[in-house]
C-alpha atoms as a PDB file:
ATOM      1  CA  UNK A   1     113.628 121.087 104.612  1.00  0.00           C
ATOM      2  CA  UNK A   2     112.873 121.288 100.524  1.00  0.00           C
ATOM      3  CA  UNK A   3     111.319 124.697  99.746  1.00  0.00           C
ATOM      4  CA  UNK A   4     107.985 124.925  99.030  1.00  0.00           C
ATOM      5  CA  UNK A   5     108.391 127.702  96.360  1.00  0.00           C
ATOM      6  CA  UNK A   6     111.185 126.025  94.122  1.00  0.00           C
ATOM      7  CA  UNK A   7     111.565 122.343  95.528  1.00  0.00           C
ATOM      8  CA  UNK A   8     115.591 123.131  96.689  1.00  0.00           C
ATOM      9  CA  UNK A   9     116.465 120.608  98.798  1.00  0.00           C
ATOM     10  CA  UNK A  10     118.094 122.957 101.570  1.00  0.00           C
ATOM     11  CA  UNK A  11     117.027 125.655 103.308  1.00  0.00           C
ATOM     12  CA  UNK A  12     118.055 127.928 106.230  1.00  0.00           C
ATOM     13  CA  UNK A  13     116.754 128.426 109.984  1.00  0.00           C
ATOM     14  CA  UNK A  14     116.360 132.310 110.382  1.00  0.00           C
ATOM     15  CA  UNK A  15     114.510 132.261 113.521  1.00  0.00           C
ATOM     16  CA  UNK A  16     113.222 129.574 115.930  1.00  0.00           C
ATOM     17  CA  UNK A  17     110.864 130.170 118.378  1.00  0.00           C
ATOM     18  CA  UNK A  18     108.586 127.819 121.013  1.00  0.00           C
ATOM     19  CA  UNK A  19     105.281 128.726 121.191  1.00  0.00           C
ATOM     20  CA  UNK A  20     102.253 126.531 123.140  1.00  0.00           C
ATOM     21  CA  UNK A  21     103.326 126.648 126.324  1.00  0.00           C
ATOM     22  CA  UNK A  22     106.845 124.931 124.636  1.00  0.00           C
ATOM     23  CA  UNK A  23     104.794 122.429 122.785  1.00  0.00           C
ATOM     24  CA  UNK A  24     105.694 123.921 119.233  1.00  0.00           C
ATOM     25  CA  UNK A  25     108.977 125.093 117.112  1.00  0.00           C
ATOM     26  CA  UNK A  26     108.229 127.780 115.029  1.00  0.00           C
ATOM     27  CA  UNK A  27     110.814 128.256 112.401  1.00  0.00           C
ATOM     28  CA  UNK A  28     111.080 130.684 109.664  1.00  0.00           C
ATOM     29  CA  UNK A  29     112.824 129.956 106.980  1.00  0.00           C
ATOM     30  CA  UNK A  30     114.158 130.974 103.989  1.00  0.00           C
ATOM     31  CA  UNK A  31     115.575 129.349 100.582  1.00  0.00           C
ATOM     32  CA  UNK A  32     118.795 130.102  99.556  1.00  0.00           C
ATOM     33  CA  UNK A  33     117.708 129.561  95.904  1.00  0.00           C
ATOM     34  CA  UNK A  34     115.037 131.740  95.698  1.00  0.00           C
ATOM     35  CA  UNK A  35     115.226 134.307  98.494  1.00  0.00           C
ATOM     36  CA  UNK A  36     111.678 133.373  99.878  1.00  0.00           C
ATOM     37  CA  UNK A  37     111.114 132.741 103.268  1.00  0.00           C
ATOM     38  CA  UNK A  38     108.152 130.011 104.951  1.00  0.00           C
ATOM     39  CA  UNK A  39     107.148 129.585 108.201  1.00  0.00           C
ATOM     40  CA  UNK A  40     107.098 125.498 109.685  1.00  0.00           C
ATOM     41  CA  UNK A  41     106.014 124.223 112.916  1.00  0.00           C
ATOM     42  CA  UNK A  42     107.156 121.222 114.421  1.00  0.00           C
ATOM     43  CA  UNK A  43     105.066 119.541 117.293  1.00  0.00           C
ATOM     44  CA  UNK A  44     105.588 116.922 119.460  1.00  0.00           C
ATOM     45  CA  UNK A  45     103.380 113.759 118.878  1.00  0.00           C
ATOM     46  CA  UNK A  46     103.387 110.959 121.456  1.00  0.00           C
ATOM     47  CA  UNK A  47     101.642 108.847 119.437  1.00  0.00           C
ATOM     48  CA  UNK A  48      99.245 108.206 115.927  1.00  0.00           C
ATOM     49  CA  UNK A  49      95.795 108.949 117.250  1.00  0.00           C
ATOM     50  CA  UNK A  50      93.330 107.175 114.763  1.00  0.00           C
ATOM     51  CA  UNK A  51      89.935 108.581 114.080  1.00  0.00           C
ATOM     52  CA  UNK A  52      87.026 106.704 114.227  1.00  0.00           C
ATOM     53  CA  UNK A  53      84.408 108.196 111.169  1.00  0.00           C
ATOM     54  CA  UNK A  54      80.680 107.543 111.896  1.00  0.00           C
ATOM     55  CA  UNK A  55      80.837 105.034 108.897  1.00  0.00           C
ATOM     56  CA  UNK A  56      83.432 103.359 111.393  1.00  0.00           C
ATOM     57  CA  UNK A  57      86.345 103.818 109.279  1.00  0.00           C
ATOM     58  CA  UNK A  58      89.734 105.033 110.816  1.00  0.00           C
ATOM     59  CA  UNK A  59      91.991 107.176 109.380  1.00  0.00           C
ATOM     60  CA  UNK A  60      95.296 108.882 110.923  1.00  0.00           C
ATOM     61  CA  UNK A  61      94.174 112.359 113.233  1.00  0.00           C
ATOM     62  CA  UNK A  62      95.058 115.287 111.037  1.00  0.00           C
ATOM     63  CA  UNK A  63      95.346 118.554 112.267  1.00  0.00           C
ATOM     64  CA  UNK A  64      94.372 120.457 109.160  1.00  0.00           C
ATOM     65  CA  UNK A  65      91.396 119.071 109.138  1.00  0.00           C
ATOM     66  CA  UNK A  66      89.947 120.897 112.165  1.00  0.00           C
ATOM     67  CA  UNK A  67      91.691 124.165 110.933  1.00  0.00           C
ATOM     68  CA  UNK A  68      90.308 124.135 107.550  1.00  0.00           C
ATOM     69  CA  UNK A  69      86.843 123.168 109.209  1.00  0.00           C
ATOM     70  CA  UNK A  70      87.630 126.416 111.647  1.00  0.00           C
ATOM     71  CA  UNK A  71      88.862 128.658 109.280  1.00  0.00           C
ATOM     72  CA  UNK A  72      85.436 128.218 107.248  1.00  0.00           C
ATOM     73  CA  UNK A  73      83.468 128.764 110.190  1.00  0.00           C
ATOM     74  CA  UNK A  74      85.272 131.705 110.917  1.00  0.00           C
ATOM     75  CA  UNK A  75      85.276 133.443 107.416  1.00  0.00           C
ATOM     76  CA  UNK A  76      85.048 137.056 107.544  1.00  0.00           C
ATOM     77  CA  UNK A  77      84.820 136.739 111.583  1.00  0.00           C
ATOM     78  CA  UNK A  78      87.579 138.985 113.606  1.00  0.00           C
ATOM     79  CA  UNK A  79      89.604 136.428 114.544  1.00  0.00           C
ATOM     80  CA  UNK A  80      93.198 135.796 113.518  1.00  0.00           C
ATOM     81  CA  UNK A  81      94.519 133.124 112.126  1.00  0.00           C
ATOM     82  CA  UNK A  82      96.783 132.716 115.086  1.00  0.00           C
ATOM     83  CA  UNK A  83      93.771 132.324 117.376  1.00  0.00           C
ATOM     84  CA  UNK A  84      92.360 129.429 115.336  1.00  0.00           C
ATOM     85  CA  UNK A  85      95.831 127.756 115.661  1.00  0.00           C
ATOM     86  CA  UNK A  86      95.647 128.225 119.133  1.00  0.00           C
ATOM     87  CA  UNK A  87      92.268 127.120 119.380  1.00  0.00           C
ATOM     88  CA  UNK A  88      93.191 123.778 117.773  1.00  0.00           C
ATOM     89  CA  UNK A  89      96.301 123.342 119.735  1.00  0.00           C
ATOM     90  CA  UNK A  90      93.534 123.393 122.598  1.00  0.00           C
ATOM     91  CA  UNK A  91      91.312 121.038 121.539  1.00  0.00           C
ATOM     92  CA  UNK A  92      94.724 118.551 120.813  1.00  0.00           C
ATOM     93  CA  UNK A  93      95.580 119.645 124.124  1.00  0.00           C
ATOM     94  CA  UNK A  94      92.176 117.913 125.378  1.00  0.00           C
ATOM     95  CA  UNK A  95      92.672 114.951 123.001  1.00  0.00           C
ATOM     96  CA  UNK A  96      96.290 113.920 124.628  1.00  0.00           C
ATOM     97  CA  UNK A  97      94.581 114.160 128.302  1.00  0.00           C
ATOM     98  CA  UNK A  98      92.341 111.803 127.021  1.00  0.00           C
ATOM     99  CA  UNK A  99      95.398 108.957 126.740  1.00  0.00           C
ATOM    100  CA  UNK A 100      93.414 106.901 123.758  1.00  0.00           C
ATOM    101  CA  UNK A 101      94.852 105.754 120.367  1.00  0.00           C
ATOM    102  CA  UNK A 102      91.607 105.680 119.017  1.00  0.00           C
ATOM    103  CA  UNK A 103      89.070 108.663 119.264  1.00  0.00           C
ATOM    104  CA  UNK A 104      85.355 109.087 117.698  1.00  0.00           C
ATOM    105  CA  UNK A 105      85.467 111.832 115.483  1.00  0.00           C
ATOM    106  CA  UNK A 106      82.212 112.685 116.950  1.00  0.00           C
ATOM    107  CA  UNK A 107      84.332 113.476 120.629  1.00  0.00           C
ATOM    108  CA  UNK A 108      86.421 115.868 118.678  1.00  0.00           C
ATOM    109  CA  UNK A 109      83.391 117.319 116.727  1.00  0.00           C
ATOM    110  CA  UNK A 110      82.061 117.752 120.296  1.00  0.00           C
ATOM    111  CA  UNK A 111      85.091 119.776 121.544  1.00  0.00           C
ATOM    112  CA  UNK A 112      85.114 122.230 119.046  1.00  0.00           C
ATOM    113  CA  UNK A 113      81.580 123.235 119.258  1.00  0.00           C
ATOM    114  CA  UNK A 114      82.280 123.443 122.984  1.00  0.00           C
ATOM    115  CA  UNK A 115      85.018 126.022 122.636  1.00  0.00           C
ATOM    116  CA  UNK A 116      83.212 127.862 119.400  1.00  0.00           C
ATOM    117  CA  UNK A 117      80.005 127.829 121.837  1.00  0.00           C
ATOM    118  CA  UNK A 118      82.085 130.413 124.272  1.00  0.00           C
ATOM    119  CA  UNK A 119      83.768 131.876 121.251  1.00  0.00           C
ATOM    120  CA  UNK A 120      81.797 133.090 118.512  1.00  0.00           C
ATOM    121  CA  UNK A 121      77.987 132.500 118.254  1.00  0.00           C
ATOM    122  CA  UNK A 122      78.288 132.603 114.204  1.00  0.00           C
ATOM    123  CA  UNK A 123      81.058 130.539 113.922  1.00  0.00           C
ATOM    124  CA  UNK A 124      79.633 127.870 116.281  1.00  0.00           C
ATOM    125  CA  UNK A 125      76.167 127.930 113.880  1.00  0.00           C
ATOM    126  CA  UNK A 126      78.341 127.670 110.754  1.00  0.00           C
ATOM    127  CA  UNK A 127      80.262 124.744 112.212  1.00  0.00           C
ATOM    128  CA  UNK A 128      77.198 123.137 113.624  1.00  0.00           C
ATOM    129  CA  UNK A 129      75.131 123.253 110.777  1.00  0.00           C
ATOM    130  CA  UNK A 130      77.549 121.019 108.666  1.00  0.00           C
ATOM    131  CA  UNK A 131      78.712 118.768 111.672  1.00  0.00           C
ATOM    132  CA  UNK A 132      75.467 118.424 113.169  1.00  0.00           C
ATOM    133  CA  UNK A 133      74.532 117.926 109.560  1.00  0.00           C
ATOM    134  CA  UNK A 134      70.845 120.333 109.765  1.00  0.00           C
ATOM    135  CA  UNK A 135      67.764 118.603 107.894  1.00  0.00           C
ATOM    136  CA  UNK A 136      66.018 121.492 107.660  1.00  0.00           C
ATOM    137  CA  UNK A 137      65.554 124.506 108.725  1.00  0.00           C
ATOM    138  CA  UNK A 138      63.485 123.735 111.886  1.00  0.00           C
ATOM    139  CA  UNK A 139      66.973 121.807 113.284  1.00  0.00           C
ATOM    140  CA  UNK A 140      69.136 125.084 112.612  1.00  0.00           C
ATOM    141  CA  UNK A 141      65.819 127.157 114.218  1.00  0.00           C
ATOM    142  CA  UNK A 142      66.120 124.890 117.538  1.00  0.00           C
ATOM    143  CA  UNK A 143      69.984 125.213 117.465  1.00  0.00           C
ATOM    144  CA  UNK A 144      69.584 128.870 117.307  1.00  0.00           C
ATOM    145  CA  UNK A 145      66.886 129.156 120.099  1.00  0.00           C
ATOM    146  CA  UNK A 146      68.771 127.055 122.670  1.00  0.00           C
ATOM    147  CA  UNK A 147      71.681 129.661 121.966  1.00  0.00           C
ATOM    148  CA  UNK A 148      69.583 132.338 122.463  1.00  0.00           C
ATOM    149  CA  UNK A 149      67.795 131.292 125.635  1.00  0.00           C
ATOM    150  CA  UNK A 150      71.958 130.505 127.104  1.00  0.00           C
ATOM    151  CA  UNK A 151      72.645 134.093 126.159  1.00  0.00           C
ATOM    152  CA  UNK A 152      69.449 135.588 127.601  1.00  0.00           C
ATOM    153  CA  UNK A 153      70.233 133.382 131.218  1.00  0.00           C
ATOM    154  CA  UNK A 154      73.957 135.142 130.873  1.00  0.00           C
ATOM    155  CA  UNK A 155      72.912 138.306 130.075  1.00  0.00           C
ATOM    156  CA  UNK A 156      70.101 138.391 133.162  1.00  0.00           C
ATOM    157  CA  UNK A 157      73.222 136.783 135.479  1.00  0.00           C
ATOM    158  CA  UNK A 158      75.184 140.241 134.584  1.00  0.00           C
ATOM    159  CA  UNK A 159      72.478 142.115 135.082  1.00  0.00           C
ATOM    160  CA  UNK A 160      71.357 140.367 138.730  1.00  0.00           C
END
């Protein structure tokens, strides 16, 4: 593996861990050229998953995607960084049950609000509000109210 720090070609395994359930290698590294060490992850893919954009374009799935999406929903939320991998490896989780090649990207849009829904209430309105791409204000307003009324119907269920 070339460094990301200096671009040497070679670089050493220090530790190697499975994580997911044995789905993912974490290795840390570290460059014998410039002392610094990296972390990679290496995940099993069974096969390209293409996904379909609303303008009906395909391009290749890409996990970063959902994480950078996720980490901006969750800025300055108390959640770790390892929690929003694991939430992604989730939702990929869901997407290989599924079996397709091809997925809407409005399926996988769906299955993160589901799991930011039970989550984090601010984090699911952040993400919402671009994918759900709000008008106005009176779309964000109804989005908010049907979370409310879900949390009042919980809170009463606790209480009864």
């Amino acid at each position: 593996m070339r460094c990301p720090f200096c671009g040497a070609p070679d670089t050493k395994v220090v530790d190697s861990r499975s994580t997911d359930g044995g789905l993912v290698i974490r290795r840390r590294r570290k460059c014998p050229s410039c002392a610094k060490r990296f972390t990679t992850f290496e995940r099993f893919e069974q096969y390209p998953v293409a996904v379909i954009k609303r303008s009906g374009d395909k391009e290749p799935y890409r996990r970063e995607k959902i994480l950078a999406g996720l980490k901006k929903a969750f800025e300055k939320r108390p959640i770790t960084t390892k929690e929003i991998e694991d939430l992604v490896s989730e939702i990929e989780c869901e997407l290989r049950e599924r079996g397709e090649k091809e997925v809407h990207s409005s399926i996988i849009g769906m299955l993160v609000l589901k799991k930011l829904k039970d989550l984090d209430e601010v984090a699911y309105l952040r993400f919402a509000s671009v994918y759900k791409d709000f008008k106005d204000i009176t779309e964000f307003q109804l989005e908010l109210g049907q979370l409310l009324e879900k949390k009042e119907r919980k809170d009463q269920e606790e209480e009864g």
